[in-house]
PDB file of N, CA and C in Angstrom:
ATOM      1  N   UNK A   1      95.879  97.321  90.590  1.00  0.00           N
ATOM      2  CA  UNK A   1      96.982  98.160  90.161  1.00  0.00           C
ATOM      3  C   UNK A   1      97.903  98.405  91.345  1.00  0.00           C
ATOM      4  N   UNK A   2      99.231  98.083  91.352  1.00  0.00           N
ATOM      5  CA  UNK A   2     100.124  98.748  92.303  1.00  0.00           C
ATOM      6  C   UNK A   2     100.511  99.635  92.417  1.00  0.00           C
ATOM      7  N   UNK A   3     100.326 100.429  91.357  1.00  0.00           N
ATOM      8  CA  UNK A   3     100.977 101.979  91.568  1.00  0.00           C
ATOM      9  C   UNK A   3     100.268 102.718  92.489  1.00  0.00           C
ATOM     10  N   UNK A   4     100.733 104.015  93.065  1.00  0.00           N
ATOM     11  CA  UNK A   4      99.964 104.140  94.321  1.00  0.00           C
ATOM     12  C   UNK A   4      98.575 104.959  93.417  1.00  0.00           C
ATOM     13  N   UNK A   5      97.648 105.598  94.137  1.00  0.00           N
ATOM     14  CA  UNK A   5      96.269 105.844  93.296  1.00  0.00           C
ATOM     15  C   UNK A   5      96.901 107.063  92.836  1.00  0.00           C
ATOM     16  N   UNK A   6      97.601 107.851  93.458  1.00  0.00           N
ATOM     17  CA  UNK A   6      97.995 109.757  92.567  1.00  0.00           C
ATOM     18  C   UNK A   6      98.020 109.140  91.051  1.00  0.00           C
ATOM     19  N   UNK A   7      99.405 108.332  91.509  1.00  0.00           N
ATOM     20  CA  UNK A   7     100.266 107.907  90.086  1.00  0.00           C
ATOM     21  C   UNK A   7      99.763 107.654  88.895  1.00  0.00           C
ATOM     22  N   UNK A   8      98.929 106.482  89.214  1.00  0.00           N
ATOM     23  CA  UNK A   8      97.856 106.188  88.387  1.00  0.00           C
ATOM     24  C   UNK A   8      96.814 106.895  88.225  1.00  0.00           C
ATOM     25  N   UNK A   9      96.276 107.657  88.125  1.00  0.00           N
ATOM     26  CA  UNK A   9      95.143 108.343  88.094  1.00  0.00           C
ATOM     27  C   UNK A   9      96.205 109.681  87.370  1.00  0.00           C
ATOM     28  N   UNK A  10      97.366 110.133  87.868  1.00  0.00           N
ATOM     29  CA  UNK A  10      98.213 111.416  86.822  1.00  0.00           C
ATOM     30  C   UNK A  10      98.255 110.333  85.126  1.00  0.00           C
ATOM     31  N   UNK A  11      98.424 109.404  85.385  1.00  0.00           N
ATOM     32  CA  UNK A  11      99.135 108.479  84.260  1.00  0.00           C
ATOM     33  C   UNK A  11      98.450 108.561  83.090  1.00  0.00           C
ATOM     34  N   UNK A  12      96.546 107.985  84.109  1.00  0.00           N
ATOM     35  CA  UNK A  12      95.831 108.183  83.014  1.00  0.00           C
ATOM     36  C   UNK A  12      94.828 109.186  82.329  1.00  0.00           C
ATOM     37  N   UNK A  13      94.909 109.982  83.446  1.00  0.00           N
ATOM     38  CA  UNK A  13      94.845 111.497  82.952  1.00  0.00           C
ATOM     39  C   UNK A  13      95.910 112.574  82.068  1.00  0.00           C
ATOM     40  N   UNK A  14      96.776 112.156  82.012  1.00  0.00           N
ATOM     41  CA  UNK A  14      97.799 113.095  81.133  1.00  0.00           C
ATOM     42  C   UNK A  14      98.810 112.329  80.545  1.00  0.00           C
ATOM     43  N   UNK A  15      98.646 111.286  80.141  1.00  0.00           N
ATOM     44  CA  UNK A  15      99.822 110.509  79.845  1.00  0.00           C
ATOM     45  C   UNK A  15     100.574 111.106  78.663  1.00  0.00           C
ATOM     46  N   UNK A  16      99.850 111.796  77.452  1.00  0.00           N
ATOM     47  CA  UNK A  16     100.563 112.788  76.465  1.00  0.00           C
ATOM     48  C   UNK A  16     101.485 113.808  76.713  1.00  0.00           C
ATOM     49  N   UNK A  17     101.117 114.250  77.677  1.00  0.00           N
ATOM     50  CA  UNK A  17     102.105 114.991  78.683  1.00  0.00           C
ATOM     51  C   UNK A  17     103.254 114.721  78.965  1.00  0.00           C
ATOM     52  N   UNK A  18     102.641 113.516  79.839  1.00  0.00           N
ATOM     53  CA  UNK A  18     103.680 113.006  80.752  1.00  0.00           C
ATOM     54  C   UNK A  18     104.667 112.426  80.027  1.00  0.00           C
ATOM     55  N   UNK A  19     104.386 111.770  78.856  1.00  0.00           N
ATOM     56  CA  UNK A  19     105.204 111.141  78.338  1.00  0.00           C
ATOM     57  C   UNK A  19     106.309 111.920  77.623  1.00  0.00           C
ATOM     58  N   UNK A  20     106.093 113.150  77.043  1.00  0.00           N
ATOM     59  CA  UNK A  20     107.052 114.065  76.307  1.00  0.00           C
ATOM     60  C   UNK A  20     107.737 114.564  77.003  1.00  0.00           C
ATOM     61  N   UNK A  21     107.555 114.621  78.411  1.00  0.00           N
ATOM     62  CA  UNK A  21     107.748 114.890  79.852  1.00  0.00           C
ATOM     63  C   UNK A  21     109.548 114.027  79.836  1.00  0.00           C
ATOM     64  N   UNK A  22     109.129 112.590  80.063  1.00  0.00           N
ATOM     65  CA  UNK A  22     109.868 111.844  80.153  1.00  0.00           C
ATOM     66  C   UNK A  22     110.550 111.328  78.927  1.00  0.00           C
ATOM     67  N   UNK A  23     110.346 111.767  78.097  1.00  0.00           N
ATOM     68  CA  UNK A  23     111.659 111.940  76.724  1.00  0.00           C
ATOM     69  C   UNK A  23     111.967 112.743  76.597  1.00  0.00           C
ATOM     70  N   UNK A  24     112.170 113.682  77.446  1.00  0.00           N
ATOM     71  CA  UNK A  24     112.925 114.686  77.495  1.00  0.00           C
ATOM     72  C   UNK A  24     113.875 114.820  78.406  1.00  0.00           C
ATOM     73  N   UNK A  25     113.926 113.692  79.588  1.00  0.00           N
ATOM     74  CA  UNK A  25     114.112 113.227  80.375  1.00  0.00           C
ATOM     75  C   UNK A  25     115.366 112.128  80.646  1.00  0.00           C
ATOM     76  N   UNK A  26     114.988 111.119  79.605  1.00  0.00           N
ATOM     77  CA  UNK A  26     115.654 109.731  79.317  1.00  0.00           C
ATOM     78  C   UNK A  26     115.204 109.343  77.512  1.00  0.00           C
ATOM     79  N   UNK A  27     115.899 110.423  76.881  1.00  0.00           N
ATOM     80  CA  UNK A  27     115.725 110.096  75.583  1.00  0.00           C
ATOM     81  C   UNK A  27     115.973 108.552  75.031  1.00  0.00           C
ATOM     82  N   UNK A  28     116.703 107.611  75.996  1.00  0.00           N
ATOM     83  CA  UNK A  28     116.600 106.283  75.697  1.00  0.00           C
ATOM     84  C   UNK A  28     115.460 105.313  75.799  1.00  0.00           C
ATOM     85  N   UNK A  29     114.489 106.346  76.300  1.00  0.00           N
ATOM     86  CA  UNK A  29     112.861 105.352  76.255  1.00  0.00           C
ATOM     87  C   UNK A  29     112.235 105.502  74.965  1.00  0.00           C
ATOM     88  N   UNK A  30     112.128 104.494  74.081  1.00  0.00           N
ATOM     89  CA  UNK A  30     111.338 104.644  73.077  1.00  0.00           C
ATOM     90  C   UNK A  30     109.847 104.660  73.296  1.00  0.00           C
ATOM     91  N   UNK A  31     109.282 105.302  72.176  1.00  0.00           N
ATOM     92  CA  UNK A  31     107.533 105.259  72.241  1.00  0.00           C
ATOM     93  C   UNK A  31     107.378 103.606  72.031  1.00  0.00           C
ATOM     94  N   UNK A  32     107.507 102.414  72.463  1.00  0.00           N
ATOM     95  CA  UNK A  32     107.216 101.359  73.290  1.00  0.00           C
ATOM     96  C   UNK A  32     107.263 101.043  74.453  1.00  0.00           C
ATOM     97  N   UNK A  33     108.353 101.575  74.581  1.00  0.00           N
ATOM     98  CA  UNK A  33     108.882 101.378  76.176  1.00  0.00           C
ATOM     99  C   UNK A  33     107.670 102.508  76.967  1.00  0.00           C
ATOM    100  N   UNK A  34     107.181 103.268  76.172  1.00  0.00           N
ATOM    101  CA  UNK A  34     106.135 104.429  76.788  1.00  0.00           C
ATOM    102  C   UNK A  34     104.837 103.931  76.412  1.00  0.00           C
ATOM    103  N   UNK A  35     104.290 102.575  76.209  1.00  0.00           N
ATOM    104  CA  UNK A  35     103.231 102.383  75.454  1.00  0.00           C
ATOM    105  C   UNK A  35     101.969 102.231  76.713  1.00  0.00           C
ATOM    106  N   UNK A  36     101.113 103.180  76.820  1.00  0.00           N
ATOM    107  CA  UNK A  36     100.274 103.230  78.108  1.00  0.00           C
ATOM    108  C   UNK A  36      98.946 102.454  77.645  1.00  0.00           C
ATOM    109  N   UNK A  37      98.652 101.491  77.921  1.00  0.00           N
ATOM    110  CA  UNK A  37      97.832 100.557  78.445  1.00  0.00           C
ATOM    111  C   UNK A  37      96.760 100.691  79.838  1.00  0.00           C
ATOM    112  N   UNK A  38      95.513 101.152  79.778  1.00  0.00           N
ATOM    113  CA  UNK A  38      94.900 100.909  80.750  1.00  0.00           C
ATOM    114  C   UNK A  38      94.687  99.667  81.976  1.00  0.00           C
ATOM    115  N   UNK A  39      94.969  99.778  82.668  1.00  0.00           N
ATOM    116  CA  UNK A  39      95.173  98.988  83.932  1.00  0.00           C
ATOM    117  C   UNK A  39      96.389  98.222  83.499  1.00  0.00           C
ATOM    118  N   UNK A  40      97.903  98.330  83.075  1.00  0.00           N
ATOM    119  CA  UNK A  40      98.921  98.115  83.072  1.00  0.00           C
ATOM    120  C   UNK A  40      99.878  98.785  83.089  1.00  0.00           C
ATOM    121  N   UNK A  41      99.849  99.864  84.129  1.00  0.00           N
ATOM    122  CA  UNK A  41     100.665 100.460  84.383  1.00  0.00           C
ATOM    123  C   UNK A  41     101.900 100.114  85.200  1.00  0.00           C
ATOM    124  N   UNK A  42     101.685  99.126  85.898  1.00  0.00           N
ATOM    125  CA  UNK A  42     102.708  98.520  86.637  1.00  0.00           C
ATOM    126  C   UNK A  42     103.804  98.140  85.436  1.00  0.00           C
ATOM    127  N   UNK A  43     102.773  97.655  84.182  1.00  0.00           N
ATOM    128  CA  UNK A  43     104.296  96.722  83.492  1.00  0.00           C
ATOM    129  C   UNK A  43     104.955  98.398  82.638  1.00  0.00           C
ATOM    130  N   UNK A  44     104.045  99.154  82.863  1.00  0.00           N
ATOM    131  CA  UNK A  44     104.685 100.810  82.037  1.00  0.00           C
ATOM    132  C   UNK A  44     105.470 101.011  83.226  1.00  0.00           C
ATOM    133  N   UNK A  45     105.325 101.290  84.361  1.00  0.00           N
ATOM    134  CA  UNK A  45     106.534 101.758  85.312  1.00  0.00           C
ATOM    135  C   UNK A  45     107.928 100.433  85.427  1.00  0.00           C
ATOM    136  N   UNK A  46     107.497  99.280  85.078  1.00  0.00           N
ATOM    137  CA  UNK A  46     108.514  98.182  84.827  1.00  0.00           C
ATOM    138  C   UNK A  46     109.645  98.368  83.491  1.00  0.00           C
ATOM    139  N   UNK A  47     108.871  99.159  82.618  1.00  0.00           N
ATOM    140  CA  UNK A  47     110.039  99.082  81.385  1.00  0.00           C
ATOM    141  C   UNK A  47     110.492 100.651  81.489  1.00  0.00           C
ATOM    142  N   UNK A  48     109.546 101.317  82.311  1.00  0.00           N
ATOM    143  CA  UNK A  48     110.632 102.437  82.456  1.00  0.00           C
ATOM    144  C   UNK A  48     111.937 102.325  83.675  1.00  0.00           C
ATOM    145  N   UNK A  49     111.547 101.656  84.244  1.00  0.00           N
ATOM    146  CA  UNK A  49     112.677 101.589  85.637  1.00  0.00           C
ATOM    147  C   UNK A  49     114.025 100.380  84.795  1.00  0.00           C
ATOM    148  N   UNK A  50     113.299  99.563  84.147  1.00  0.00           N
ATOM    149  CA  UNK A  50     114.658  98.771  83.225  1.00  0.00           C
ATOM    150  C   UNK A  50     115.575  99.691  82.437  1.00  0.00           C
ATOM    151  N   UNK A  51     115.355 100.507  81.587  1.00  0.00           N
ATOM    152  CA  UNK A  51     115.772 101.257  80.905  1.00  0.00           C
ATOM    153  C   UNK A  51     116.245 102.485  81.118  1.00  0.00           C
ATOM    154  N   UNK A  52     115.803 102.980  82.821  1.00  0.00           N
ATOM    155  CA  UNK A  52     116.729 103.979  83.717  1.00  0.00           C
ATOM    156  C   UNK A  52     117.239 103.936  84.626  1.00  0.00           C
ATOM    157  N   UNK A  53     117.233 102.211  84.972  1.00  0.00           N
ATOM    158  CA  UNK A  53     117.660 102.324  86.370  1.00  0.00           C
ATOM    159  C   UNK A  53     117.003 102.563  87.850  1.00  0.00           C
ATOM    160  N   UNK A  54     116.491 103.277  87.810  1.00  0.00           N
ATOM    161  CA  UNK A  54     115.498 103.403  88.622  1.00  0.00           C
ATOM    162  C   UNK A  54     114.736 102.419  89.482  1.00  0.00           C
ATOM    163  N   UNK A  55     114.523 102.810  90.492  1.00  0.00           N
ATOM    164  CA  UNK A  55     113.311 101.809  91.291  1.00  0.00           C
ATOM    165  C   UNK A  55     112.113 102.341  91.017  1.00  0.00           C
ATOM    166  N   UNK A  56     111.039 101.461  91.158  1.00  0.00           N
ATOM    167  CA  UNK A  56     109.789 101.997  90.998  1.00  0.00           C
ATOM    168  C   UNK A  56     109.231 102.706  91.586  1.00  0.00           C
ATOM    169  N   UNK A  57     109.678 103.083  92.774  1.00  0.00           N
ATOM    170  CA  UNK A  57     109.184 103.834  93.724  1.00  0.00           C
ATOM    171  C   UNK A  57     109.799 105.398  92.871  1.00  0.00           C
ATOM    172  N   UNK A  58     111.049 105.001  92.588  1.00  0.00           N
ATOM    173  CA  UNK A  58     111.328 106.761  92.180  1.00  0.00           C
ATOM    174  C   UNK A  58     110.809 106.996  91.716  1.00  0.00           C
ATOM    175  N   UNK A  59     110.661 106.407  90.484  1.00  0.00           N
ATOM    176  CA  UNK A  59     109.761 106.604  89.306  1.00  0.00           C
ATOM    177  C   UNK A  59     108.466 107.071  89.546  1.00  0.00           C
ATOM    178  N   UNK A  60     107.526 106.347  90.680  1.00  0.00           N
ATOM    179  CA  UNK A  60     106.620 106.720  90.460  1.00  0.00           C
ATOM    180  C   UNK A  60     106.322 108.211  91.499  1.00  0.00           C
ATOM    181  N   UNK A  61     107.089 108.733  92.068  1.00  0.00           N
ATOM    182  CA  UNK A  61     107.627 109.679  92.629  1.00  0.00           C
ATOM    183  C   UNK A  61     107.974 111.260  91.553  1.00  0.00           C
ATOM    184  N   UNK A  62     108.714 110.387  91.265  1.00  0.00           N
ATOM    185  CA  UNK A  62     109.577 111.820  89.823  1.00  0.00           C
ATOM    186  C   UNK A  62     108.236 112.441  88.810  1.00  0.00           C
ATOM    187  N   UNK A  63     107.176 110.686  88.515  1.00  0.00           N
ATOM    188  CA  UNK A  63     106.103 111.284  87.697  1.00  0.00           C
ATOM    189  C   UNK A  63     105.068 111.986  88.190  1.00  0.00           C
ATOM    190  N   UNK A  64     104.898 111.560  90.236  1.00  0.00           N
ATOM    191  CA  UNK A  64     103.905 112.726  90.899  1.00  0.00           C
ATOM    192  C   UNK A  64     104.279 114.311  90.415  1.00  0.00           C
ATOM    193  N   UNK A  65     105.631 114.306  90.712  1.00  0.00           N
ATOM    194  CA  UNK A  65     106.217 115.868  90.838  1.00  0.00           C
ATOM    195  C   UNK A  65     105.708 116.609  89.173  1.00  0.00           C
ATOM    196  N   UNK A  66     105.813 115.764  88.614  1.00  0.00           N
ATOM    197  CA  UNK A  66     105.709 116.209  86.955  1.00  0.00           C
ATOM    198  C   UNK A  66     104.439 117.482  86.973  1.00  0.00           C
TER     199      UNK A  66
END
């Protein structure tokens, strides 16, 4: 996994959260674009950074702070 270990480990501990989190956020992510997959989180931080712009690093930054 590339995400750093916080990230992943918040991801897959609260992802129900997190995710209502982040449609509230970027209402242009659909529940696909949010579809959490165990040990594919890289390609979940990939379709969120397509669809906001974002680098992955923010991203996975913005979701520590969450």
């Amino acid at each position: 996994m590339e995400t750093n270990n916080s990230t992943g480990l918040k991801i897959k501990g609260n992802w129900n959260t997190l995710k209502g989190k982040i449609k509230q956020q970027y209402a242009s992510l659909t529940d696909d674009d949010l579809l959490y997959e165990e040990g594919k989180e890289d390609e979940l931080l990939g379709r969120i950074q397509k669809k906001t712009g974002h680098t992955k690093d923010e991203i996975k930054s913005w979701i520590d702070k969450l």
